[in-house]
N, C-alpha and C. Protein backbone atom coordinates (compact mmCIF):
# COMPACT_ATOMS: atom_id res chain seq x y z
N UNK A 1 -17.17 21.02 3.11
CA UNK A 1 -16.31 19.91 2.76
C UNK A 1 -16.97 18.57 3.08
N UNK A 2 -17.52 18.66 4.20
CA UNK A 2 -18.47 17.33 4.50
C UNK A 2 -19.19 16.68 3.29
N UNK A 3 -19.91 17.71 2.90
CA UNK A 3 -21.02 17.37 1.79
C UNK A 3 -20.13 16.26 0.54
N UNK A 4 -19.22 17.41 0.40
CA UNK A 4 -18.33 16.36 -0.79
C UNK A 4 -17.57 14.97 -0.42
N UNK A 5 -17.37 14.97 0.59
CA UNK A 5 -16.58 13.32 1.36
C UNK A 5 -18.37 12.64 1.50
N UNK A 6 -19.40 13.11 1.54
CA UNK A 6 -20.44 12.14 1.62
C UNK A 6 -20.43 11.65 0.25
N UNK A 7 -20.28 12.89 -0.85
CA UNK A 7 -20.54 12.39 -2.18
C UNK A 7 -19.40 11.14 -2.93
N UNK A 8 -18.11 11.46 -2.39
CA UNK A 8 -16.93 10.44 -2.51
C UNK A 8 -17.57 9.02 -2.90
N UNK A 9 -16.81 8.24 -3.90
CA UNK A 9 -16.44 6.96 -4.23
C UNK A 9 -15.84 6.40 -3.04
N UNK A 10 -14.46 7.25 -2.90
CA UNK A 10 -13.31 7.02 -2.28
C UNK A 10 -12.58 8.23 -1.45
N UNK A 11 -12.56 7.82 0.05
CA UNK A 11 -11.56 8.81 0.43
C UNK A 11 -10.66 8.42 0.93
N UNK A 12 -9.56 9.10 1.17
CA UNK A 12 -8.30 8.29 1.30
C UNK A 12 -7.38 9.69 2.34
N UNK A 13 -7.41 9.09 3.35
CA UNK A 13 -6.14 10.00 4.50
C UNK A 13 -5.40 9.60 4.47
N UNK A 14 -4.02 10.21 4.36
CA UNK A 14 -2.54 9.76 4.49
C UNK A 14 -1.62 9.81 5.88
N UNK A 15 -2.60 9.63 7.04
CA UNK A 15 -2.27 8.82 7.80
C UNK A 15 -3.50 7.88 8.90
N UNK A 16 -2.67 7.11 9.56
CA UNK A 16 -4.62 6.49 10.28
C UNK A 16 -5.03 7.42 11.22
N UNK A 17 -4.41 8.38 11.68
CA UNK A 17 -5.54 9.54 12.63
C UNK A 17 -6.25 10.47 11.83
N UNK A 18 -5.76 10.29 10.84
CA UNK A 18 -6.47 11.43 9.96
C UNK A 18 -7.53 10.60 9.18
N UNK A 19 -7.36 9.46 8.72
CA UNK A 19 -8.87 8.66 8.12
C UNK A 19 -9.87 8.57 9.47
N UNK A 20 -9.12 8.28 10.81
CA UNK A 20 -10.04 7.83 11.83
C UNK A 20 -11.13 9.59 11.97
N UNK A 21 -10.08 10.25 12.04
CA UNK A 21 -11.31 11.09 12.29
C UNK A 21 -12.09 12.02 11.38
N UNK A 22 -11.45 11.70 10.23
CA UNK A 22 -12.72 11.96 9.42
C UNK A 22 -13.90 11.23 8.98
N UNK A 23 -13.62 9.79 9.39
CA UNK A 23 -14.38 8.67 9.59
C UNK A 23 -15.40 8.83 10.62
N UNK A 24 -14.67 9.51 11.90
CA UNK A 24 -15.88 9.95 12.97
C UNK A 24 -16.89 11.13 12.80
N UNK A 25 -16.20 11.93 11.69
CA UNK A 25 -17.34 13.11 11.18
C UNK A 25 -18.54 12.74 10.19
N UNK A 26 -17.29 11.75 9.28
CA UNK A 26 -18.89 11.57 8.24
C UNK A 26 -19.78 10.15 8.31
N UNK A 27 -19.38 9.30 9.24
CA UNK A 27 -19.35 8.16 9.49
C UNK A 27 -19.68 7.51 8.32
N UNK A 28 -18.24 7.28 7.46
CA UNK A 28 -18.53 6.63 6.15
C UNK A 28 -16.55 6.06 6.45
N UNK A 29 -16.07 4.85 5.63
CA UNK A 29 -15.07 3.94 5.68
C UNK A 29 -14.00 5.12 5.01
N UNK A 30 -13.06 5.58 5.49
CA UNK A 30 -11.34 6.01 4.73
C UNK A 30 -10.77 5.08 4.84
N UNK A 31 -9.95 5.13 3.46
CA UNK A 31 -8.30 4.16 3.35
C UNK A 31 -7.66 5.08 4.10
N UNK A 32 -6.26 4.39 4.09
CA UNK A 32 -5.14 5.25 4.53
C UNK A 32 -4.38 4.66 3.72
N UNK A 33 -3.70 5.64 2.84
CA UNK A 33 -2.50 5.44 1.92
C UNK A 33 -1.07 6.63 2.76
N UNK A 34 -0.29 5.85 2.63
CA UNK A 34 0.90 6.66 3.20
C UNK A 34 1.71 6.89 1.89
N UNK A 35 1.96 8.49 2.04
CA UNK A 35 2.63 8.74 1.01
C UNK A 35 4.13 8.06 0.10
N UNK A 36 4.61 7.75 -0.98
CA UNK A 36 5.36 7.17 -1.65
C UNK A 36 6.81 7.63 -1.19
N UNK A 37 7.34 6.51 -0.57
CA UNK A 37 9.10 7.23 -0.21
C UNK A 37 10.03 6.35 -0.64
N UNK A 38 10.95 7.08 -1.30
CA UNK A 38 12.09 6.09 -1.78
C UNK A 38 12.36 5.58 -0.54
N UNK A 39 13.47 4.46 -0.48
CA UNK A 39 13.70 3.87 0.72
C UNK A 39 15.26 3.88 0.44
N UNK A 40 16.61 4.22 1.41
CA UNK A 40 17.42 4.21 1.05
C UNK A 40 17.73 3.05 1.32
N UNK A 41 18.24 2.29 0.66
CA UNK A 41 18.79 0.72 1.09
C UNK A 41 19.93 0.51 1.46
N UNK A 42 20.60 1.65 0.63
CA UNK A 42 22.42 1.26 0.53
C UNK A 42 23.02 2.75 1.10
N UNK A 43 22.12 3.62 1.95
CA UNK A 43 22.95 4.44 2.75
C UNK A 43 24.23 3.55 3.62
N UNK A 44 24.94 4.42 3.63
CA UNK A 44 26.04 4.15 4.88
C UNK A 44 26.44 5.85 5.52
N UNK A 45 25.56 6.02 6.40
CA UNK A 45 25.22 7.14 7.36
C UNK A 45 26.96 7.13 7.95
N UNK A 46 27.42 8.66 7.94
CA UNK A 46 28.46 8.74 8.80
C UNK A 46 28.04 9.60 9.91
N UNK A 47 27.77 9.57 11.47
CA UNK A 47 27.46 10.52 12.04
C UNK A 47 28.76 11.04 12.74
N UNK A 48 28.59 12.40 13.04
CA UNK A 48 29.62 13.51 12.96
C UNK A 48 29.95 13.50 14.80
N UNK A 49 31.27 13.99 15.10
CA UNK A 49 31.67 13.57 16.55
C UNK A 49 30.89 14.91 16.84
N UNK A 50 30.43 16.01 16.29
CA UNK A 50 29.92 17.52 16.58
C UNK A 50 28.58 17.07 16.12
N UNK A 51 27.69 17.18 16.88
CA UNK A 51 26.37 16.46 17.06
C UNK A 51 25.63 17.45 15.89
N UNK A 52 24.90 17.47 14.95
CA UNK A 52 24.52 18.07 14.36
C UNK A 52 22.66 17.81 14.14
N UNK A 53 22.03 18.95 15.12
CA UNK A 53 20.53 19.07 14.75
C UNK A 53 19.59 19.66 13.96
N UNK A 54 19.03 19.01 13.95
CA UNK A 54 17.71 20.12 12.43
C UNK A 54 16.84 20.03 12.52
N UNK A 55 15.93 21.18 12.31
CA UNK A 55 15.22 21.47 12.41
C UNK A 55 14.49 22.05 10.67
N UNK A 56 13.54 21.58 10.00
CA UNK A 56 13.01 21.75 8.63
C UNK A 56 11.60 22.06 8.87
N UNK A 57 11.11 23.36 8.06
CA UNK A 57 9.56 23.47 8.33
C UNK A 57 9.82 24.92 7.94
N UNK A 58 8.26 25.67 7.50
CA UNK A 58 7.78 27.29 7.11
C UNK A 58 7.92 27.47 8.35
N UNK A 59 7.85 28.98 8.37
CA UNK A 59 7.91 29.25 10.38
C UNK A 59 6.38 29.89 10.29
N UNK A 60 5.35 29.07 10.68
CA UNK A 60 3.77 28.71 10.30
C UNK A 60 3.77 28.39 11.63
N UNK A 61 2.39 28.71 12.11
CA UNK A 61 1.85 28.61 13.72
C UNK A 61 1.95 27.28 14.13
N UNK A 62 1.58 26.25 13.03
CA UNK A 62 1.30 24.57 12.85
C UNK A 62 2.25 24.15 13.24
N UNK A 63 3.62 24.61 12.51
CA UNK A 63 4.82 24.05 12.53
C UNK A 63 5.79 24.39 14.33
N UNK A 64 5.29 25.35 14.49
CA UNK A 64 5.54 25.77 16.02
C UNK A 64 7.49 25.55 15.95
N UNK A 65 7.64 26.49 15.31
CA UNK A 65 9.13 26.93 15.51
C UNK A 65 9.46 27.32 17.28
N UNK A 66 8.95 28.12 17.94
CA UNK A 66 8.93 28.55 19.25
C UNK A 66 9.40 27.46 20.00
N UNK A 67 8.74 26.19 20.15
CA UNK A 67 9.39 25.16 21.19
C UNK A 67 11.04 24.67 20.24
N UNK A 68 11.34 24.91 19.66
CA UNK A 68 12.91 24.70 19.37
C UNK A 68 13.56 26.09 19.73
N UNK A 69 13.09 26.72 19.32
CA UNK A 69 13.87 28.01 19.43
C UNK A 69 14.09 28.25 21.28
N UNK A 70 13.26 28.06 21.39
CA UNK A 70 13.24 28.34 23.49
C UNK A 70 14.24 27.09 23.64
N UNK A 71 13.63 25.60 23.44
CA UNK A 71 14.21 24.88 23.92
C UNK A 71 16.06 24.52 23.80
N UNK A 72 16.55 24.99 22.27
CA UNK A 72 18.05 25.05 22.35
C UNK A 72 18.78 26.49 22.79
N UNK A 73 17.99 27.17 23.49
CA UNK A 73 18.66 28.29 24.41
C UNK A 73 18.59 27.75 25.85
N UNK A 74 18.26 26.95 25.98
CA UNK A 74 18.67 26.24 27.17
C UNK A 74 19.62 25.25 26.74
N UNK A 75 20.37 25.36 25.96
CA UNK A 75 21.67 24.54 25.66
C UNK A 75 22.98 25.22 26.08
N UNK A 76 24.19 25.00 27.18
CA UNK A 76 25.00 25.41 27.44
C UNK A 76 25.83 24.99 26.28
N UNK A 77 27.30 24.15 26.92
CA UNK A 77 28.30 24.36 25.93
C UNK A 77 28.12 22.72 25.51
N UNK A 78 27.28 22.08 24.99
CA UNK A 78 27.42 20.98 24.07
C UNK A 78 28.12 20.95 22.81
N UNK A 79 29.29 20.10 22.29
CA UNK A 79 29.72 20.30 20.83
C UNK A 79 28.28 19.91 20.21
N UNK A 80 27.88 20.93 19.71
CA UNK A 80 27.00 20.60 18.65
C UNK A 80 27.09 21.51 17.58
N UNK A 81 26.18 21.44 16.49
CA UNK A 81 26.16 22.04 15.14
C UNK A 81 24.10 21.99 15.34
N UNK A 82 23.63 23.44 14.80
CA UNK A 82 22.32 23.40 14.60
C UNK A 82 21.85 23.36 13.13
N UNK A 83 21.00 23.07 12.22
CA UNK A 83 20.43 22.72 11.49
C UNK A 83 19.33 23.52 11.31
N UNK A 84 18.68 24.90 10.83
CA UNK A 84 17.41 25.73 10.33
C UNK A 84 17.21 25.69 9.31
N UNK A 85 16.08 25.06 8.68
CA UNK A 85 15.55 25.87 7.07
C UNK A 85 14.00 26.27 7.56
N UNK A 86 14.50 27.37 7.30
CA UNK A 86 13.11 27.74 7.07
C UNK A 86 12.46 29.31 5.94
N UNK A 87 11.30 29.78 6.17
CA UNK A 87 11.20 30.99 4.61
C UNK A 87 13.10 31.80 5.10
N UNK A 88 13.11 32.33 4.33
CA UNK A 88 14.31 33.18 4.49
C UNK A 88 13.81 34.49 4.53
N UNK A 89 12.66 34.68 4.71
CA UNK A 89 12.45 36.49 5.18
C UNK A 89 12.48 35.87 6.82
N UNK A 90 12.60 35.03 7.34
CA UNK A 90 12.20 34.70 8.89
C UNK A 90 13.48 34.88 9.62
N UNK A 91 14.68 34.24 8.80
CA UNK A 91 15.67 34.03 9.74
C UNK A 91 16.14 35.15 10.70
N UNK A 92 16.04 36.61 9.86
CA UNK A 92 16.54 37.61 10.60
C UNK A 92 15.80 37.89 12.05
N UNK A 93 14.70 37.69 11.73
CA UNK A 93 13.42 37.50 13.22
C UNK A 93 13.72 36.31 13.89
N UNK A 94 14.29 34.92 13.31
CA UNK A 94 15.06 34.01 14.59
C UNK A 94 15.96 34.44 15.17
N UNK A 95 17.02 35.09 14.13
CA UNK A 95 18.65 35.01 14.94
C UNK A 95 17.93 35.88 15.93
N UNK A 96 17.54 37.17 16.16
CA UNK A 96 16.76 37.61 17.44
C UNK A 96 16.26 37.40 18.47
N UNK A 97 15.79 35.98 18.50
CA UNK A 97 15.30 35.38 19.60
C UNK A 97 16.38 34.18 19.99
N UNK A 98 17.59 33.77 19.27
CA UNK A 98 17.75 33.07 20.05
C UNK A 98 19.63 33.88 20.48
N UNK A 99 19.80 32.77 21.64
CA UNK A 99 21.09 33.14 22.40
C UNK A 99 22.37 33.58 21.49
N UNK A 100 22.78 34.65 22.01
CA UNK A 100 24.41 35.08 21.42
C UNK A 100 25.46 34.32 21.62
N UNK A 101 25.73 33.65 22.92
CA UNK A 101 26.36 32.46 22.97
C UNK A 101 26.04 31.55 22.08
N UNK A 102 24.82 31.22 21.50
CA UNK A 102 24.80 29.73 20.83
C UNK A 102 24.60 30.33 19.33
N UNK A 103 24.54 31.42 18.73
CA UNK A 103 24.26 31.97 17.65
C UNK A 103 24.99 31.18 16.81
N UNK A 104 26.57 31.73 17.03
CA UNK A 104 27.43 31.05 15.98
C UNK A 104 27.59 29.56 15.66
N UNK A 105 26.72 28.25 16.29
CA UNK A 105 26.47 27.06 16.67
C UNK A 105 25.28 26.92 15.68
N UNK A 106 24.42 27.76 14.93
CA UNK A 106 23.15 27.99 14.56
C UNK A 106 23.83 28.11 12.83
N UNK A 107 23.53 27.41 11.85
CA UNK A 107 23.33 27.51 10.45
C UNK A 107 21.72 27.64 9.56
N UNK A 108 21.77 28.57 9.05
CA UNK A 108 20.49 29.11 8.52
C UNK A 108 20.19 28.71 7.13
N UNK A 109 19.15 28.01 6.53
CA UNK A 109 18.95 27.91 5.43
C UNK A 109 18.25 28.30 4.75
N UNK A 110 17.41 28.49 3.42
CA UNK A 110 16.30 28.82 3.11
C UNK A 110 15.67 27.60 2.85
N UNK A 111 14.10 27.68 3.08
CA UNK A 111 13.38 26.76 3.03
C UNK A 111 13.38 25.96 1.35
N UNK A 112 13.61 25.23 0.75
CA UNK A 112 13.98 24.72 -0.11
C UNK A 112 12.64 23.31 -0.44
N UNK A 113 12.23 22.78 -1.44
CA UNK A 113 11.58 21.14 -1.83
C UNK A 113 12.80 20.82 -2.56
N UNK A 114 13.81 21.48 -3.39
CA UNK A 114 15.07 20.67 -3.91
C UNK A 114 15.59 19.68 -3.23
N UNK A 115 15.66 18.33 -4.19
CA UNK A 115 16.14 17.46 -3.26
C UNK A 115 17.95 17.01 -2.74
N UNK A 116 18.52 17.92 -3.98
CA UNK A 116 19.54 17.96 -4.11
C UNK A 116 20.21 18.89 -2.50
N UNK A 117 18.94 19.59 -2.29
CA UNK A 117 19.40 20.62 -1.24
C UNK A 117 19.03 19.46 0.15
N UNK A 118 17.87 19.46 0.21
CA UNK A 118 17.45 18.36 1.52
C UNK A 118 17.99 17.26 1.67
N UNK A 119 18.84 16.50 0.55
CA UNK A 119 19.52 15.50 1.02
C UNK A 119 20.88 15.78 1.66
N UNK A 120 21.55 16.95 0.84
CA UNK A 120 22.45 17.30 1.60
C UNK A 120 22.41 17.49 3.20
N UNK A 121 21.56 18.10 3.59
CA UNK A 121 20.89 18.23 5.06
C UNK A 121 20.57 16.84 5.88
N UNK A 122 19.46 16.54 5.17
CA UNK A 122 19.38 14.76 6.04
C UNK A 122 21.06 14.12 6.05
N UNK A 123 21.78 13.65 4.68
CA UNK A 123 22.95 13.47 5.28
C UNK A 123 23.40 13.54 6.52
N UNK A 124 23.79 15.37 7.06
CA UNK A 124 24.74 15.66 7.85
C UNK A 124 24.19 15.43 9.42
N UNK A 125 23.00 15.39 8.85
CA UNK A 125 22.08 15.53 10.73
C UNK A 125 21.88 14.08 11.07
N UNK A 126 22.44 14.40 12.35
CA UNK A 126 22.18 13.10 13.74
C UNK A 126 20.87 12.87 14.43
N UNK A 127 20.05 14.60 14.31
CA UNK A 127 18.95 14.44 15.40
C UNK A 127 18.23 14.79 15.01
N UNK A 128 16.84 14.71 14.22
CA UNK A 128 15.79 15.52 13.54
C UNK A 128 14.83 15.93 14.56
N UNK A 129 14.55 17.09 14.31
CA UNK A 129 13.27 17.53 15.83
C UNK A 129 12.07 18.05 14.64
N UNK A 130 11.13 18.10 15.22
CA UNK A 130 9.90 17.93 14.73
C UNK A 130 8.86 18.33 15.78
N UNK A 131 8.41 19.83 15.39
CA UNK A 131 7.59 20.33 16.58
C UNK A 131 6.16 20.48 16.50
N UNK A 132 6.03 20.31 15.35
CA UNK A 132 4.51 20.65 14.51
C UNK A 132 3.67 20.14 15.93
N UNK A 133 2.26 21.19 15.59
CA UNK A 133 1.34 20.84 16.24
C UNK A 133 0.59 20.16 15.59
N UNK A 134 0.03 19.70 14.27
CA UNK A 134 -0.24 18.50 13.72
C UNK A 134 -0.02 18.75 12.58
N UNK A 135 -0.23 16.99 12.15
CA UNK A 135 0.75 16.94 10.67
C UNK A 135 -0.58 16.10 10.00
N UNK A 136 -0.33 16.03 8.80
CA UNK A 136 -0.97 14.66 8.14
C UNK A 136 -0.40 13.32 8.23
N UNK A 137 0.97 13.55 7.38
CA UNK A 137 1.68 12.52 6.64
C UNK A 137 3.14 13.27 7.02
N UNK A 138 3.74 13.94 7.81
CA UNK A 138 5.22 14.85 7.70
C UNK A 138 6.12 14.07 7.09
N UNK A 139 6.03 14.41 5.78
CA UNK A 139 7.54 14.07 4.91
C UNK A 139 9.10 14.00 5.48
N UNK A 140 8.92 15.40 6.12
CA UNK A 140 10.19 15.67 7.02
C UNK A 140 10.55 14.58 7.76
N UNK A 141 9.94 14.24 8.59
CA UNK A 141 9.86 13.03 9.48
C UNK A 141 10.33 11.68 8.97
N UNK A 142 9.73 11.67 7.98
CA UNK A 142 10.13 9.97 7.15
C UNK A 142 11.21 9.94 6.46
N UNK A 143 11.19 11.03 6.37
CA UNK A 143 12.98 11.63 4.94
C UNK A 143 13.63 10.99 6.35
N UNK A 144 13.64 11.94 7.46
CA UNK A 144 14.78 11.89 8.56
C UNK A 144 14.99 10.54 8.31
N UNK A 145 13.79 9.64 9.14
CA UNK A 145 13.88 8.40 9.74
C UNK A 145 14.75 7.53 7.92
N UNK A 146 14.58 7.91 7.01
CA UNK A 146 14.89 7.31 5.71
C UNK A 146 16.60 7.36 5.69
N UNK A 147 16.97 8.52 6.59
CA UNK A 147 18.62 9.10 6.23
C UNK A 147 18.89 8.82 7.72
N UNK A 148 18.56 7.92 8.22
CA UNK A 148 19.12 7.15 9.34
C UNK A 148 19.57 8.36 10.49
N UNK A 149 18.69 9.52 10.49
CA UNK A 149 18.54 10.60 11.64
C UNK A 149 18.30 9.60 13.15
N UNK A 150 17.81 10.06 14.36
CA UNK A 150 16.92 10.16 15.01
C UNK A 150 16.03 11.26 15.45
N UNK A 151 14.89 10.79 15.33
CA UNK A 151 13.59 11.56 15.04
C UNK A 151 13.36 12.14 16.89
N UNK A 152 12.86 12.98 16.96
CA UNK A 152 12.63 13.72 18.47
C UNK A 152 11.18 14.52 17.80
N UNK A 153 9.99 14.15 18.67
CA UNK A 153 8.84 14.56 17.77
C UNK A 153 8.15 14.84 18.53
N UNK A 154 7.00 16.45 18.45
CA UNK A 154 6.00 16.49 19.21
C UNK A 154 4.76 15.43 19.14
N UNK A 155 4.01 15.11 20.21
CA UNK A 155 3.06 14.41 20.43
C UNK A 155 1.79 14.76 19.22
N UNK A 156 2.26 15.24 17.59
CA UNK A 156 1.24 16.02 17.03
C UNK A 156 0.20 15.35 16.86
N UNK A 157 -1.02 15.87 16.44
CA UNK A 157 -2.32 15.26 15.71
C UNK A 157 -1.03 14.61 14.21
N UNK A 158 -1.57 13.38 13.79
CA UNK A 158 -1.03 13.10 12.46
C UNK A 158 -0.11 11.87 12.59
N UNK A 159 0.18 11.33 11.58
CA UNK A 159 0.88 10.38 11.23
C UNK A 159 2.94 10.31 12.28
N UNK A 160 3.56 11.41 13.02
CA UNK A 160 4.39 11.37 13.54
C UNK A 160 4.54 10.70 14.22
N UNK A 161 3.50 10.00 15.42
CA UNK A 161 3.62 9.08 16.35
C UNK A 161 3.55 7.59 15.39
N UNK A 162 2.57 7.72 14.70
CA UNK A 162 3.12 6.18 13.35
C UNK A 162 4.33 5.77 13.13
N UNK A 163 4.87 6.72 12.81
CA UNK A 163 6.28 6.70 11.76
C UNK A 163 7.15 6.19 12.65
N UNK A 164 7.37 6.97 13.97
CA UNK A 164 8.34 6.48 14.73
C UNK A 164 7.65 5.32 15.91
N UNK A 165 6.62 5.04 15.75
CA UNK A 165 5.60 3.85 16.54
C UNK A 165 6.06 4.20 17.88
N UNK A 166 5.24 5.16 18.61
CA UNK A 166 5.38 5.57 20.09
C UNK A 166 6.69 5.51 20.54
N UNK A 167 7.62 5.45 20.13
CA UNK A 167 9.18 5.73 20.63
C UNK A 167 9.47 4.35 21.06
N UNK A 168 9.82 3.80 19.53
CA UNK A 168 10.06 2.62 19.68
C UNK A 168 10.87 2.59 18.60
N UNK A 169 10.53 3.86 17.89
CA UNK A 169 12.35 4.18 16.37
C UNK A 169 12.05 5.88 16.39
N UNK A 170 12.35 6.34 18.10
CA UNK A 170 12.84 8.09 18.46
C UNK A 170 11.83 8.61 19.33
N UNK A 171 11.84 9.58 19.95
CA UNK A 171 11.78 10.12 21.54
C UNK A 171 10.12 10.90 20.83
N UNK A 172 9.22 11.51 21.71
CA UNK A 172 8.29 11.96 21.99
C UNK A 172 8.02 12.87 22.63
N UNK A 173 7.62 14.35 22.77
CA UNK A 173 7.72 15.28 23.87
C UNK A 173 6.13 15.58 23.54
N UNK A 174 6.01 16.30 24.71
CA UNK A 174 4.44 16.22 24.83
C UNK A 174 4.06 18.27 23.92
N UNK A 175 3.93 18.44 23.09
CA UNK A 175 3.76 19.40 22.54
C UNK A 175 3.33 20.57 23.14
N UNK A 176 4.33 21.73 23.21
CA UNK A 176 4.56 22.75 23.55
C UNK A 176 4.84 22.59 24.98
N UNK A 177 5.74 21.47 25.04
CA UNK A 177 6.11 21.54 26.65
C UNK A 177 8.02 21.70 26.23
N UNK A 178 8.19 22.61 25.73
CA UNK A 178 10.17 22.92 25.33
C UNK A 178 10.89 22.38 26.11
N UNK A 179 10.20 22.51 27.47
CA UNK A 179 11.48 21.79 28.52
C UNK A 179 11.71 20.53 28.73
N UNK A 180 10.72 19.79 28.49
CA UNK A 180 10.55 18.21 28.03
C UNK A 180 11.18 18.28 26.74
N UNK A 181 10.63 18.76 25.49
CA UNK A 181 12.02 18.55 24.58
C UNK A 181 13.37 18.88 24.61
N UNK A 182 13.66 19.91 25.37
CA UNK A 182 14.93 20.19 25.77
C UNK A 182 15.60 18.30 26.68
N UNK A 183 14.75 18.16 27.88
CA UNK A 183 15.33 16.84 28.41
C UNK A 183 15.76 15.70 27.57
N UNK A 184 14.63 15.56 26.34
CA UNK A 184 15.13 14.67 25.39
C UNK A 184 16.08 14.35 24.46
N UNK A 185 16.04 15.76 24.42
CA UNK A 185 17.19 16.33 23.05
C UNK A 185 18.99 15.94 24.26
N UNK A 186 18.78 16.98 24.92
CA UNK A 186 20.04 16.74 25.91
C UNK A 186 20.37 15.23 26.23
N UNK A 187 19.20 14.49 26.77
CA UNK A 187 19.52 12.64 26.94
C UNK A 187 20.39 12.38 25.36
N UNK A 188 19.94 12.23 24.28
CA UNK A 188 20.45 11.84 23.13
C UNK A 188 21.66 12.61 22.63
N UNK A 189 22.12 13.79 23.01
CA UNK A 189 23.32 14.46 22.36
C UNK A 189 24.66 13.65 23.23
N UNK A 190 24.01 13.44 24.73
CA UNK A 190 25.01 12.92 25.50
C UNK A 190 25.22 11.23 26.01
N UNK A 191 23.80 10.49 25.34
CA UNK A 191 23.89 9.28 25.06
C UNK A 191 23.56 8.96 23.61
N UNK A 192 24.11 10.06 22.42
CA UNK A 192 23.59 9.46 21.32
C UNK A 192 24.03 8.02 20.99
N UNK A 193 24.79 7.16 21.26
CA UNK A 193 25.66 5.53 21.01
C UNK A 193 24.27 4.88 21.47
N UNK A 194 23.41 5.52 22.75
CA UNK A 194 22.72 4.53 23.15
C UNK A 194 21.38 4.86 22.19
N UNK A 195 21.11 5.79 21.81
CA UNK A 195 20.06 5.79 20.81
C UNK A 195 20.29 5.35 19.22
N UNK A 196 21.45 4.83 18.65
CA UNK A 196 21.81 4.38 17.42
C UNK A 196 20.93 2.93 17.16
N UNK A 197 20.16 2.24 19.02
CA UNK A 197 19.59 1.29 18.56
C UNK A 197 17.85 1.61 17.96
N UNK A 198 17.22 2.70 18.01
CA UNK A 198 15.97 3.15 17.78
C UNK A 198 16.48 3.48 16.09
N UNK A 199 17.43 4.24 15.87
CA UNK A 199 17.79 4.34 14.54
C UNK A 199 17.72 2.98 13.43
N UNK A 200 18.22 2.23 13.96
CA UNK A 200 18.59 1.27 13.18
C UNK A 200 17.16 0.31 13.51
């Protein structure tokens, strides 16, 4: 792959950690173009008194389903509502791992690009989590932050720490540490009023 980014006109990463370090391999100049997102202008977000979280992604090593799945079984009795899409041959291998107490708290989707389906979803959700171990550009992430979510994001390689600019618009956990996202997630379900200002 090297050979061909030497031969390049133009290369272009879609986020700046990802031009920077392919910039440090071939030592030749990347743009960074960030991918094209509608922008909602004229949402008017209703968030729900039953806290509702989500979680969107393949259940792929990258995407690291495991630190959500551990981390909301350490959830006692919070009103909340959970949020899953992911392949639908997987779910039967989640509901398995996570708690019988919190099962029925847990809604399952199939992994879907319909937008008719994902907006319905961004709508209803208050808290977007985001575990990936690195991303490029995570769509997921920007949809959230677009549908006036708050974003809760691993520390990944990729454009996630951009989007939400070091937790300065949503929280940060240091990747594959669950119990640190668990602390974060719990701060915001029970001060979400005080996080509506990172949202906005």
């Amino acid at each position: 792959a090297i050979i061909f980014y030497k031969r390049a006109y133009y290369i272009i990463g879609n986020s700046h950690a990802v031009s920077s370090y392919i910039e440090s391999k071939i030592k030749k100049k990347v743009l960074t173009k960030y991918p094209i997102i509608k922008i909602n202008n004229n949402l008017k977000k209703k968030y729900n008194k039953k806290i509702n979280i989500t979680w969107i992604g393949r259940n792929s090593k990258e995407k690291n389903l495991n630190d959500f799945i551990k981390c909301i079984n350490l959830i006692n009795k919070q009103n909340i509502m959970i949020n899953i899409m992911t392949n639908k041959e997987s779910n039967e291998q989640i509901k398995n791992l996570i708690s019988q107490n919190l099962l029925k708290k847990v809604n399952f989707y199939k992994f879907s690009n319909k937008n008719k389906i994902l907006n319905k979803i961004y709508k209803m959700t208050d808290i977007y989590i985001s575990t990936s171990v690195y991303e490029g550009f995570p769509n997921t992430v920007a949809q959230a932050v677009n549908n006036e979510c708050l974003v809760i994001s691993s520390k990944s390689f990729g454009g996630c720490r951009e989007i939400i600019k070091n937790e300065k618009y949503g929280f940060l956990y240091t990747t594959y540490d669950y119990k640190e996202l668990f602390n974060k997630m719990n701060y915001s379900i029970k001060n979400f009023h005080l996080c509506k200002d990172k949202i906005i």
